[in-house]
Protein backbone atom coordinates (compact mmCIF):
# COMPACT_ATOMS: atom_id res chain seq x y z
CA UNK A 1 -23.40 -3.73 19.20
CA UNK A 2 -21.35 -0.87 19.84
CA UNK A 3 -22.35 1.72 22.14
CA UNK A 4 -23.05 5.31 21.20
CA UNK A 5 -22.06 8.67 22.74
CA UNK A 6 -24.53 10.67 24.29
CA UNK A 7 -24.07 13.67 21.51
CA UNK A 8 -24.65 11.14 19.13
CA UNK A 9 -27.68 9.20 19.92
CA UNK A 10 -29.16 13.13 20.43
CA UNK A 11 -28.02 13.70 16.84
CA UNK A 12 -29.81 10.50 15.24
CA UNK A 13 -32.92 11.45 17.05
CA UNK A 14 -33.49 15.26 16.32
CA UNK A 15 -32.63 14.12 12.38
CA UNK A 16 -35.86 11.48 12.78
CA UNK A 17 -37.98 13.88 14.27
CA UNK A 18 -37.12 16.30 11.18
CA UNK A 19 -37.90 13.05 9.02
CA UNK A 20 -40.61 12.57 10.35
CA UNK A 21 -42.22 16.12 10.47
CA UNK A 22 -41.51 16.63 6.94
CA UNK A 23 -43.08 13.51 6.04
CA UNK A 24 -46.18 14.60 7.65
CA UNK A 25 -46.03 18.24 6.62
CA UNK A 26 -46.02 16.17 2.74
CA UNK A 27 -48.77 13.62 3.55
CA UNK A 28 -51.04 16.63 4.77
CA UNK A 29 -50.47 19.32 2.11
CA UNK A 30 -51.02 15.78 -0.67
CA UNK A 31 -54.62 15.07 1.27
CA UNK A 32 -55.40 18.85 0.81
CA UNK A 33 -54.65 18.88 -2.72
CA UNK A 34 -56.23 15.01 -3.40
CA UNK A 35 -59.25 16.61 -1.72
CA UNK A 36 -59.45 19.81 -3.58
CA UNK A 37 -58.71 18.13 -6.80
CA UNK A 38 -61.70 15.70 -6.45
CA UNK A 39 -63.92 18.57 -5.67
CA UNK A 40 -62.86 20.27 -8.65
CA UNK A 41 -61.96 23.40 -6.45
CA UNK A 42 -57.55 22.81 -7.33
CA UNK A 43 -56.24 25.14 -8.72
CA UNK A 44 -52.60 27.20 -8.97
CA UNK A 45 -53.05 28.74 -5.56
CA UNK A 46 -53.77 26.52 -3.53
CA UNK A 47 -51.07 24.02 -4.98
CA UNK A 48 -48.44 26.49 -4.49
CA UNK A 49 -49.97 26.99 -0.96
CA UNK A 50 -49.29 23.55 0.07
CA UNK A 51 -45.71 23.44 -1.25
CA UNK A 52 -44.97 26.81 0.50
CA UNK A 53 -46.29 25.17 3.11
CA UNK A 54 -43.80 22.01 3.15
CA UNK A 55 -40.92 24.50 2.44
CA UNK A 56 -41.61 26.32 5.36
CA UNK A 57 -41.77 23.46 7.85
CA UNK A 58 -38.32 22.13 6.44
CA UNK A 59 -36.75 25.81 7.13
CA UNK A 60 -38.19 26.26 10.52
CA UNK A 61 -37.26 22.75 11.43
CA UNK A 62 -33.81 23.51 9.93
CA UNK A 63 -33.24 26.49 11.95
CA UNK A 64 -34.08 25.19 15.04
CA UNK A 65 -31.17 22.05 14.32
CA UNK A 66 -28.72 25.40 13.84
CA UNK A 67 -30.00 26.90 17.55
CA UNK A 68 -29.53 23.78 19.48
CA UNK A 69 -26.27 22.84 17.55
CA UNK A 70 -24.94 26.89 18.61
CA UNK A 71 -26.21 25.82 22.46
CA UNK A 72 -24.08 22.67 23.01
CA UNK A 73 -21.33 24.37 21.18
CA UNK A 74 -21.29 27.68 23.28
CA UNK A 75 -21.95 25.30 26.41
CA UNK A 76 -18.38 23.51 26.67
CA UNK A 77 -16.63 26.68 25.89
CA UNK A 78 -19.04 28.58 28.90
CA UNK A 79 -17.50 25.72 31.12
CA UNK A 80 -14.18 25.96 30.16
CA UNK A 81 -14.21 29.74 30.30
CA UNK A 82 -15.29 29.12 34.14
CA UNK A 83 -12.59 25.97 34.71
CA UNK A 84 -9.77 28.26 33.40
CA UNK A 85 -11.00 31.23 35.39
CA UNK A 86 -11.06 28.91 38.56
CA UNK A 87 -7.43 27.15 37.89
CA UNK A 88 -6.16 31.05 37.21
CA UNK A 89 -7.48 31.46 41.03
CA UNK A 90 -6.37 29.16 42.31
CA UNK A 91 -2.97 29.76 44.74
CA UNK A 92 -1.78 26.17 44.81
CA UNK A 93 0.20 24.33 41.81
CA UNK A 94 -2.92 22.37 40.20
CA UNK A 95 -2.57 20.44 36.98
CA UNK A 96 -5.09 18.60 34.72
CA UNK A 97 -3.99 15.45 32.63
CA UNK A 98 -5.65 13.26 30.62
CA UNK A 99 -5.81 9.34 31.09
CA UNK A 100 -2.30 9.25 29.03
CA UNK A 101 -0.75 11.81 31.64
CA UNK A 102 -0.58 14.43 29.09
CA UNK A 103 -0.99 17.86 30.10
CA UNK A 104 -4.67 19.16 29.49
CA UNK A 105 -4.34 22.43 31.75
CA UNK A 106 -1.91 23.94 34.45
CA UNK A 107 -2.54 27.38 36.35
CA UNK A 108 0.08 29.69 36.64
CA UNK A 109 1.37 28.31 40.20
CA UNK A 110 1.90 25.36 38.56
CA UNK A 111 3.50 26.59 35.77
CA UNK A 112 5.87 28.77 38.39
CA UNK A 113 6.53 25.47 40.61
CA UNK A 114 7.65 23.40 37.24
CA UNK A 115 8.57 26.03 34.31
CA UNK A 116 8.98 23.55 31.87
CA UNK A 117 5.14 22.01 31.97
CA UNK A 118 3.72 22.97 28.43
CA UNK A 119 0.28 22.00 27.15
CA UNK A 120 -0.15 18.54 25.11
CA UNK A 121 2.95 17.71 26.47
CA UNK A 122 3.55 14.45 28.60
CA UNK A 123 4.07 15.55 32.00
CA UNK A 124 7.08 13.44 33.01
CA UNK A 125 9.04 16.07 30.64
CA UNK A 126 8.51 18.58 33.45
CA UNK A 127 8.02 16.46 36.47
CA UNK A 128 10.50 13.70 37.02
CA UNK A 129 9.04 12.44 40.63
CA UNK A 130 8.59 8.14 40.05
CA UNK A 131 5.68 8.89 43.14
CA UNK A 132 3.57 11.08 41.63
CA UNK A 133 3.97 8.80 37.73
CA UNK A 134 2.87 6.49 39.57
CA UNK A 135 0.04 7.35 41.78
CA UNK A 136 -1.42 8.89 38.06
CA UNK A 137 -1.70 5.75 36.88
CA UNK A 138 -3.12 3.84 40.05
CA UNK A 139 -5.66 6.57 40.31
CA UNK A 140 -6.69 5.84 36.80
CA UNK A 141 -6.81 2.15 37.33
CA UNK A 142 -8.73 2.27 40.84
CA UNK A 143 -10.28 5.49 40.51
CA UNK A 144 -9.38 5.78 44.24
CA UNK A 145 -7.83 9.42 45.46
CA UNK A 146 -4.20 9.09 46.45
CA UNK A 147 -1.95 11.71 48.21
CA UNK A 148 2.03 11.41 47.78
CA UNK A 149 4.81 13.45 48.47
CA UNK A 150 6.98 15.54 45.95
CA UNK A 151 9.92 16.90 47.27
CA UNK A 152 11.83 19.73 44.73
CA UNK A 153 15.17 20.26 45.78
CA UNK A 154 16.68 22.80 43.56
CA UNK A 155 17.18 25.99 43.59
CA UNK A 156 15.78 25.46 47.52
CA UNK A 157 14.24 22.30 49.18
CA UNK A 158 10.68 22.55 49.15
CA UNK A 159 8.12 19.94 50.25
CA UNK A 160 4.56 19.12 48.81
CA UNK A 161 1.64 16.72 49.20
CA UNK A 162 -0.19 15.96 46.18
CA UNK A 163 -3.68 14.95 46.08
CA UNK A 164 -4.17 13.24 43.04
CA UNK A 165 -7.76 12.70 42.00
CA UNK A 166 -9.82 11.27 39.02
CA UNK A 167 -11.98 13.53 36.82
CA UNK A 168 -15.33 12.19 35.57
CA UNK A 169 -15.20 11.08 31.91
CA UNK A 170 -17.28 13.70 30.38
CA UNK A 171 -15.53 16.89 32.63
CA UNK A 172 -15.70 19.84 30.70
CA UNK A 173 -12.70 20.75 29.07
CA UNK A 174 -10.92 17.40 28.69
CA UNK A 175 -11.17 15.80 25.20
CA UNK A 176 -10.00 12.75 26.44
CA UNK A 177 -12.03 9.58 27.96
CA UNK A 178 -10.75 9.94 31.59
CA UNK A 179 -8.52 12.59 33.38
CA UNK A 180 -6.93 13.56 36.28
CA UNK A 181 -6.32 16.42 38.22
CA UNK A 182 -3.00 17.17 40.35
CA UNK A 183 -3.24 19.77 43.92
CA UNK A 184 -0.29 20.82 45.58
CA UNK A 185 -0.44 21.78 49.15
CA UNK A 186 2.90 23.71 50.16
CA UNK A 187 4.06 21.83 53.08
CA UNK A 188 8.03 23.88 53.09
CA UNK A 189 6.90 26.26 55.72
CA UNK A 190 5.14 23.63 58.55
CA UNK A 191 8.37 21.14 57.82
CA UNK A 192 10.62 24.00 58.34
CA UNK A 193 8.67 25.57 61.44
CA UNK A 194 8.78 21.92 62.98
CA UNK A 195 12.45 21.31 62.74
CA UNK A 196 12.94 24.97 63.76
CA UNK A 197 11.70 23.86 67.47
CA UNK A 198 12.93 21.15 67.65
CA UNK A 199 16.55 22.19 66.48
CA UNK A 200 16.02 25.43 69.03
CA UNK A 201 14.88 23.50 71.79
CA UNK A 202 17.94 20.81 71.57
CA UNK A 203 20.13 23.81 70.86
CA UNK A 204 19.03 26.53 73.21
CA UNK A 205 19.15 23.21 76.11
CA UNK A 206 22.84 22.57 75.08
CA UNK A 207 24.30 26.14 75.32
CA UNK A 208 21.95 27.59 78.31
CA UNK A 209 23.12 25.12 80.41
CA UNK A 210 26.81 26.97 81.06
CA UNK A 211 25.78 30.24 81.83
CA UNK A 212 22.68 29.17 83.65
CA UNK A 213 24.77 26.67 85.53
CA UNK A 214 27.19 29.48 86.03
CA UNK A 215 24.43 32.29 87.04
CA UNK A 216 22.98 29.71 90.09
CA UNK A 217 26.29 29.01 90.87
CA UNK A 218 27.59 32.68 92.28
CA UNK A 219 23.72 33.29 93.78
CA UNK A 220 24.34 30.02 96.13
CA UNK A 221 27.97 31.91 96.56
CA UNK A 222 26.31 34.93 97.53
CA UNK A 223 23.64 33.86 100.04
CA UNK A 224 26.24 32.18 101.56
CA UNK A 225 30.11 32.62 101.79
CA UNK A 226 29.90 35.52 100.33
CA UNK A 227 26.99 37.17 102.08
CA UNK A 228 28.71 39.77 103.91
CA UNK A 229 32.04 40.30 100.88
CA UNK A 230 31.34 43.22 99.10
CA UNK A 231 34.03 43.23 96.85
CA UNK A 232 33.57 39.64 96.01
CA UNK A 233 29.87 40.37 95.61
CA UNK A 234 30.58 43.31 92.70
CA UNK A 235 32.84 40.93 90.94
CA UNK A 236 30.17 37.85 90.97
CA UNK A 237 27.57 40.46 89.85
CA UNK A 238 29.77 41.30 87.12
CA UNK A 239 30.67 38.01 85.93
CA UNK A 240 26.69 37.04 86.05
CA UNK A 241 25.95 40.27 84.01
CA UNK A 242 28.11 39.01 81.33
CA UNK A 243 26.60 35.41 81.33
CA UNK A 244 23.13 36.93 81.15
CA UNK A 245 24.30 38.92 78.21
CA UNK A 246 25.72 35.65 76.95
CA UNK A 247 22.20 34.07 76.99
CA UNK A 248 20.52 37.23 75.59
CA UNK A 249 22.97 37.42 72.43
CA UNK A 250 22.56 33.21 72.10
CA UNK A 251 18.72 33.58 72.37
CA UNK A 252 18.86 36.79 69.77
CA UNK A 253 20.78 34.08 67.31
CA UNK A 254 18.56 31.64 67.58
CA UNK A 255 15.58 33.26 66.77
CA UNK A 256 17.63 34.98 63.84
CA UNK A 257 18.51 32.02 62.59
CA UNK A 258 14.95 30.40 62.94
CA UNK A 259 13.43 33.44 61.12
CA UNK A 260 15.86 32.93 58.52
CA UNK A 261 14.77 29.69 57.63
CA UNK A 262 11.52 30.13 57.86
CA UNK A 263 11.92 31.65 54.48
CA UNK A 264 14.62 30.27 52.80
CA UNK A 265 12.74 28.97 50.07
CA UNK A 266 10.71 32.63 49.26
CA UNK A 267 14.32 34.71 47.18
CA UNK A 268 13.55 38.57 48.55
CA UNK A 269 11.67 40.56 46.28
CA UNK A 270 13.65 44.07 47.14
CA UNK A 271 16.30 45.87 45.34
CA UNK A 272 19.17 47.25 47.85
CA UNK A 273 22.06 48.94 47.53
CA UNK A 274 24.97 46.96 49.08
CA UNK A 275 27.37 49.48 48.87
CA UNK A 276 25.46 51.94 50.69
CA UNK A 277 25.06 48.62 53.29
CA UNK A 278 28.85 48.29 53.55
CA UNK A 279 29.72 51.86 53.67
CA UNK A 280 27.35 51.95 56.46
CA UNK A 281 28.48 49.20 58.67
CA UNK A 282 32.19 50.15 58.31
CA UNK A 283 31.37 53.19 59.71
CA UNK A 284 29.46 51.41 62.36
CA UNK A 285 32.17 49.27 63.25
CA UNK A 286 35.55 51.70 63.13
CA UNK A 287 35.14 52.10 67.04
CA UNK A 288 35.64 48.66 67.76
CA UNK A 289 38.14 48.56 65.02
CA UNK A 290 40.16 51.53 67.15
CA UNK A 291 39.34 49.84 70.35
CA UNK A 292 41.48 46.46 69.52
CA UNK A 293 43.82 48.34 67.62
CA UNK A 294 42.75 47.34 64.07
CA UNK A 295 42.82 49.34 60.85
CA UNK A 296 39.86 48.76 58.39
CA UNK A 297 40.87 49.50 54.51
CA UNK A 298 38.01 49.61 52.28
CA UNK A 299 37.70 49.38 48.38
CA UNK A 300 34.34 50.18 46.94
CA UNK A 301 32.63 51.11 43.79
CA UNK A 302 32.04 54.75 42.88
CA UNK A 303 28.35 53.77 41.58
CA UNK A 304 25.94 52.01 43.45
CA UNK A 305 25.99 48.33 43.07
CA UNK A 306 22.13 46.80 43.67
CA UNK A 307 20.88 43.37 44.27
CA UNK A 308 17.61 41.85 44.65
CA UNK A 309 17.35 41.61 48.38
CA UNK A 310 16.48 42.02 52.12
CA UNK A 311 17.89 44.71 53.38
CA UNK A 312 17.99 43.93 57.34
CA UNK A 313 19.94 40.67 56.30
CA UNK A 314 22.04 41.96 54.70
CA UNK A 315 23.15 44.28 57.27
CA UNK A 316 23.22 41.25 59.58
CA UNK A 317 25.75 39.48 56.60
CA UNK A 318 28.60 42.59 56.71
CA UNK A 319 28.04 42.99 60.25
CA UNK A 320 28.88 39.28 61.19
CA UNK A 321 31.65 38.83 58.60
CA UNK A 322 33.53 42.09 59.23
CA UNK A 323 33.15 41.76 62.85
CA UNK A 324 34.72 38.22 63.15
CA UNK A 325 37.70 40.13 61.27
CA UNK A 326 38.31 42.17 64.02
CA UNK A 327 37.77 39.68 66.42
CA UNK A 328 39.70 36.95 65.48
CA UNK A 329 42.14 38.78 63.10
CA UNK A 330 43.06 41.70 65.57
CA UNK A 331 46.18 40.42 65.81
CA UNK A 332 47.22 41.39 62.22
CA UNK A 333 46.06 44.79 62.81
CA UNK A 334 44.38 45.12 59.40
CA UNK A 335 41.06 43.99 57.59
CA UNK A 336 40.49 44.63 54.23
CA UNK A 337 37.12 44.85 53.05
CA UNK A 338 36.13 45.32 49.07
CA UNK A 339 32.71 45.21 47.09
CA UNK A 340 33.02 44.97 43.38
CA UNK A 341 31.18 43.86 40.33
CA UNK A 342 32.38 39.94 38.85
CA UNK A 343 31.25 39.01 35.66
CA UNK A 344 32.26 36.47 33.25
CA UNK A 345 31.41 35.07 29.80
CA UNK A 346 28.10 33.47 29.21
CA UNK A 347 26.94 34.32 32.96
CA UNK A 348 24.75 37.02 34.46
CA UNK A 349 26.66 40.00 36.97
CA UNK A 350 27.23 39.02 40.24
CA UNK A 351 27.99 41.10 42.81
CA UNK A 352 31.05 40.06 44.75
CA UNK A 353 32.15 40.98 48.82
CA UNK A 354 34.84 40.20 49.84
CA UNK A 355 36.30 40.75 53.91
CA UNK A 356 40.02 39.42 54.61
CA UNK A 357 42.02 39.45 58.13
CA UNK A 358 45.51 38.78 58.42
CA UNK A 359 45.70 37.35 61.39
CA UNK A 360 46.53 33.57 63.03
CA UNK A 361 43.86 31.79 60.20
CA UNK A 362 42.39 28.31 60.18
CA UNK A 363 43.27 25.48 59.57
CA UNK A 364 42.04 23.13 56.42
CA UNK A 365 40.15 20.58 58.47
CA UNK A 366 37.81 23.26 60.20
CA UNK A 367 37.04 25.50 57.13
CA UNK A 368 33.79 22.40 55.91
CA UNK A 369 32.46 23.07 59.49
CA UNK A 370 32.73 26.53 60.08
CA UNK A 371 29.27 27.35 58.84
CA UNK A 372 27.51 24.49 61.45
CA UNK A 373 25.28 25.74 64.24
CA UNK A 374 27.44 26.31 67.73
CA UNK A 375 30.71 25.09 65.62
CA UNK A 376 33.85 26.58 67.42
CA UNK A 377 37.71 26.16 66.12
CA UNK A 378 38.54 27.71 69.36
CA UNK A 379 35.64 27.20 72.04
CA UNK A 380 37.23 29.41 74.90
CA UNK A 381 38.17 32.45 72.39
CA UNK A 382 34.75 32.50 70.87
CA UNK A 383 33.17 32.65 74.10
CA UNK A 384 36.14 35.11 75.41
CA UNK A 385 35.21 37.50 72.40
CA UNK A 386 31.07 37.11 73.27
CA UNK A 387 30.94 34.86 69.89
CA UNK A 388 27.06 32.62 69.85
CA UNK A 389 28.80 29.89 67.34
CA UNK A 390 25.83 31.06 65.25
CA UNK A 391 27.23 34.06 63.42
CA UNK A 392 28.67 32.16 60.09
CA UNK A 393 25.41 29.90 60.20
CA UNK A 394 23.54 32.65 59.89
CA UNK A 395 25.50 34.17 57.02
CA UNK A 396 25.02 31.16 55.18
CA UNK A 397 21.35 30.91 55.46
CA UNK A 398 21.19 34.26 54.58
CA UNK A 399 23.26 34.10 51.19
CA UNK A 400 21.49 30.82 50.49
CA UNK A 401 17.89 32.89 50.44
CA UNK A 402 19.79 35.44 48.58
CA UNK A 403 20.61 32.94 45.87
CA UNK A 404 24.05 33.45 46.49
CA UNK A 405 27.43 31.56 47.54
CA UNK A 406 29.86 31.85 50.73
CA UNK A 407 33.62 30.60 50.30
CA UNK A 408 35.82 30.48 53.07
CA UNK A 409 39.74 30.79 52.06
CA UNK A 410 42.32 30.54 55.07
CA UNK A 411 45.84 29.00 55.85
CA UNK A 412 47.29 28.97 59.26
CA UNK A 413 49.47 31.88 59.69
CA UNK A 414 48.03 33.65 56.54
CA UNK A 415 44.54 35.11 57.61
CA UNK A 416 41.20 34.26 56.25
CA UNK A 417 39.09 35.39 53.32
CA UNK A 418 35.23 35.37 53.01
CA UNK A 419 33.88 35.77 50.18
CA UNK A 420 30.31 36.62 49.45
CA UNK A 421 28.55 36.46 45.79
CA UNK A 422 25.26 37.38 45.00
CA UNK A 423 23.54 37.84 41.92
CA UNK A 424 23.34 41.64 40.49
CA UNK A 425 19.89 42.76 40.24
CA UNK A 426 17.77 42.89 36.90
CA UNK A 427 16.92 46.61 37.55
CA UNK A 428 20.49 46.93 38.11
CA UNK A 429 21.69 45.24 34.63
CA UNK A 430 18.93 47.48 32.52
CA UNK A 431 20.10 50.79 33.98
CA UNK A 432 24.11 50.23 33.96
CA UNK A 433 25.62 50.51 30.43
């Protein structure tokens, strides 16, 4: 015998209790008229009494079929009014699939996390992580909760843990026989935070231990040798100043560099004006640039030229790139620095910066590297010149949160190019013709 659904076995038995009230409304408004007929008292009223009377109980029994079919009708969609209200407030990606994996519901984080999820649509056409496929399907065969881990690696790495979890059969909402439903739990930010101390406290070890080595090294020299040398005593003093500064700017870095990451995968929401940013810092930095004897030339845009960005960082990007020019390129005596718009066919404005030194270069096997934490093509001259070995790394982090690219152009003997792109913002495209 095959089984039958709950809304149908409630069907089958309101239409016998309508039976069997009409049959009885019949059967008494018959006796009445049998009755009256034998008594010789029938006549055309009360027969059309009794059949107004059977009409009656028909409509009312009718009407009250209509009411309870309206209830169960209006109930699903009351539930799935609240479901949807709860998935729409709900901050984490969550997804709802039936037993075939095909996409029931999604809430708008989801839909953000993978934009090409779409309703009644198998869900491996959005989401092509073998894990997650997988744990659907062992969920629906156990009925046993599973987490897994999705990792999305474009346009930034990002790291989740999905709970996957079966929905009863008759969930509100889900026309099929068995569902389930898909959480996300964000786990970028705690992965990033843990690497961040662990990279600071193998890094921070690694470049402390000069200066602090070279700090205890001239207080053991002055409490004893030099005890009683003044002028030795001003020039260890001096030297240990600068060290301490050393470790100051290093720590400053690091932190920089660890705040930097912390949101790498969250693009900046402002719209700056970069070249009010790189008027700015050339200004900034044209008394260094007279100090070592080096002529800044600068090209920008009569309009303002906006992206969608952080401001601070990128102050921190012009600062770092035009002041390794002077540093390291003093000894052409010119840096040329230039902000324009770059645009080509079938892509969207981008927003180019570009800072070039002419002086000693780099050589081709060092340009891959140059962007590694505490990476050095001259170890002595960086420190010489107060340089962290954290000053390109951080430019790159920053561009990469900016959306953006960093190319590095040099030839030994020829100078060095940096080039910074970033997408123009969307404000920026509306208002310029």
């Amino acid at each position: 015998m095959i089984p039958q659904s709950p809304e149908a076995a409630k069907r089958r038995a309101r239409e016998r209790t309508r039976q069997a009230t009409l049959r009885g409304a019949f059967v008494a408004s018959a006796v009445i008229v049998a009755v009256a007929a034998a008594r010789d008292i029938l006549d055309g009223w009360l027969l059309g009494a009794a059949i107004l009377a059977m009409a009656i109980s028909a409509f009312v029994l009718a009407d009250r079929d209509r009411e309870q079919q309206v209830r169960e009708v209006a109930r699903p969609r009351t539930s799935r009014g609240v479901a949807d209200a709860l998935l729409a407030n709900i901050p984490d990606p969550v997804i709802l699939v039936d037993r075939r994996a095909i996409v029931v519901e999604a809430n708008a984080a989801a839909r953000s996390l993978l934009p090409a999820i779409k309703q009644r649509h198998p869900l491996s056409f959005a989401l092509r992580s073998p894990d997650v496929l997988d744990g659907i399907d062992s969920v629906l065969r156990t009925g046993d909760a599973l987490r897994v881990e999705y990792v999305e690696r474009v346009p930034t790495e990002r790291a989740f843990e999905v709970l996957i979890g079966r929905l009863e059969a008759d969930a509100p909402g889900l026309d099929a026989a068995a569902g389930v439903m898909l959480f996300f739990r964000d786990l970028t930010s705690a992965r990033r935070l843990e690497a961040m101390r662990v990279d600071f406290v193998a890094n921070a070890s690694h470049e402390l231990r000069t200066p602090l080595a070279s700090v205890l090294g001239f207080i053991e020299t002055l409490q004893g040798p030099a005890r009683n040398d003044p002028a030795a005593r001003e020039r260890f003093l001096e030297i240990m100043r600068g060290q301490a500064q050393r470790m100051t700017r290093l720590i400053d870095d690091l932190l920089s560099l660890s705040r930097i990451e912390m949101r790498a995968h969250l693009a900046p929401q402002g719209v700056v004006d970069l070249t009010g940013i790189v008027s700015h810092m050339v200004d900034t930095l044209q008394a260094m640039a007279r100090e070592r004897g080096v002529e800044i030339n600068v090209a920008l845009p009569s309009a303002a030229l906006t992206v969608q960005g952080d401001r601070d960082e990128l102050l921190r990007v012009t600062e770092n790139l035009i002041e390794n020019a002077i540093k390291y390129g003093e000894s052409g005596g010119r840096v040329d620095v230039a902000l324009r718009r770059r645009s080509g066919e079938g892509s969207a404005p981008q927003v180019e910066f570009v800072v070039q030194d002419y002086g000693p270069g780099i050589a081709a096997e060092h340009l891959p590297r140059l962007t590694e934490r505490f990476y050095r093509v001259d170890v002595a001259q960086s420190r010489e010149k107060g340089g962290t070995g954290l000053g390109l790394a951080i430019v790159k982090h920053i561009v990469n949160r900016h959306r953006g690219q960093l190319t590095i152009e040099s030839q030994p003997g020829q100078g060095a190019v940096f080039t910074v792109v970033i997408p123009e913002s969307v404000q920026a495209q509306v208002l310029v013709p």
